[in-house]
Protein backbone atom coordinates (compact mmCIF):
# COMPACT_ATOMS: atom_id res chain seq x y z
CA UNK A 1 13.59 0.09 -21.81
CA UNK A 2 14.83 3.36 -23.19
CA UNK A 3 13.06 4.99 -25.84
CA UNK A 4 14.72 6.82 -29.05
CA UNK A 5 13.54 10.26 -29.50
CA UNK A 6 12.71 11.44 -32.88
CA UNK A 7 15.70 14.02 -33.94
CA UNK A 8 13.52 17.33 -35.29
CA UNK A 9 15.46 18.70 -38.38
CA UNK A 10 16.21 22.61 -38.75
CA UNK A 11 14.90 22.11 -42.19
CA UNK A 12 11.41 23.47 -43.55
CA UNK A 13 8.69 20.89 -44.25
CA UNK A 14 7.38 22.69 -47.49
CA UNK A 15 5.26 25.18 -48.15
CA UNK A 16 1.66 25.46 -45.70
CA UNK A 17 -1.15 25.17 -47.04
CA UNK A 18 -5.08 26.49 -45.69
CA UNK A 19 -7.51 23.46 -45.92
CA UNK A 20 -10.98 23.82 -45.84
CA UNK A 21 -12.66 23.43 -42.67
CA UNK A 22 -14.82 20.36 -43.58
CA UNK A 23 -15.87 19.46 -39.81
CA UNK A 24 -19.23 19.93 -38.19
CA UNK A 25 -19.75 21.72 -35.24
CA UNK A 26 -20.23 19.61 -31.70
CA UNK A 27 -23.99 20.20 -31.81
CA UNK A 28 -24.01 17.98 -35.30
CA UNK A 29 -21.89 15.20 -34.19
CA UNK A 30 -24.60 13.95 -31.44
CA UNK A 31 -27.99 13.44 -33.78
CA UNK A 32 -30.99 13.10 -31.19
CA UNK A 33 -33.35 9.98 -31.08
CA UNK A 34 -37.10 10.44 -30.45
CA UNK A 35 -37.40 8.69 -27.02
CA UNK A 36 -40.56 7.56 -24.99
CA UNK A 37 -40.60 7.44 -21.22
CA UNK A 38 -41.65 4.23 -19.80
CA UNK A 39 -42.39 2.63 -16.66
CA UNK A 40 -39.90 -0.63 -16.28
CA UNK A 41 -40.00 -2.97 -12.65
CA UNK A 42 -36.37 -4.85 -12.65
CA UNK A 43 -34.86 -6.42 -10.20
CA UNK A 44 -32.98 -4.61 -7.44
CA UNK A 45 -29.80 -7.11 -8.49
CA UNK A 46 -29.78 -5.52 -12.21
CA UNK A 47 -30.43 -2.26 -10.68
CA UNK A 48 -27.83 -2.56 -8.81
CA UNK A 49 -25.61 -4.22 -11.13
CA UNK A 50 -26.31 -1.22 -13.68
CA UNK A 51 -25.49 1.15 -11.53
CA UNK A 52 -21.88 -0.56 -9.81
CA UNK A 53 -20.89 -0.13 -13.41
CA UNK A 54 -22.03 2.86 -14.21
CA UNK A 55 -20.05 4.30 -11.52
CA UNK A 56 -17.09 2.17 -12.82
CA UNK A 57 -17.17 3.94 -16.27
CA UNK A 58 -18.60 7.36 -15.18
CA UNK A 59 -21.14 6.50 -17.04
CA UNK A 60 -24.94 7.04 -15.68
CA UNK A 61 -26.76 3.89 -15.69
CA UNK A 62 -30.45 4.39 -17.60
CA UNK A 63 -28.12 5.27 -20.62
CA UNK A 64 -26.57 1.76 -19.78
CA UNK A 65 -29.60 0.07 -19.68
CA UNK A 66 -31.52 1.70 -22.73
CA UNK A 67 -28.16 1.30 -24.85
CA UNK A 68 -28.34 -2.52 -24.06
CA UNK A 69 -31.85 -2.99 -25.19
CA UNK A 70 -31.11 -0.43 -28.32
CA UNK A 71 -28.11 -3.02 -29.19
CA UNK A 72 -31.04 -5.59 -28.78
CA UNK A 73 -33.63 -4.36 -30.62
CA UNK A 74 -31.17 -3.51 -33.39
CA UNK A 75 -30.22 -6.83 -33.32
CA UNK A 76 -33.53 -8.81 -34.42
């Protein structure tokens, strides 16, 4: 399949014009949640399961697990 290229013009847009910079900075965008550590037994299956796709994703796998029960809790 060949794909058509966009032809660019020689012709000015219009005139430019400064916008505001209305974006927060990377330090607002992730808003911290009060956490408390626990002590959790689980299987060694889930364990492992958590962590196979945790690797998968890059991901690391208590943020997995805690995001799951998050969705949970949210849930009821």
């Amino acid at each position: 399949m060949i794909k058509k290229m966009a032809k660019l013009s020689d012709q000015p847009v219009g005139a430019l014009k400064k916008v505001k910079d209305f974006l927060p900075p990377p330090e607002d965008l992730v808003i911290p949640e009060e956490t408390v550590k626990v002590t959790l037994s689980l299987t060694k299956s889930s364990i492992e399961f958590f962590k196979r796709e945790a690797r998968k994703h890059n991901k690391k796998y208590q943020k997995m697990i805690r995001e799951l029960v998050d969705r949970y809790a949210k849930q009821f």
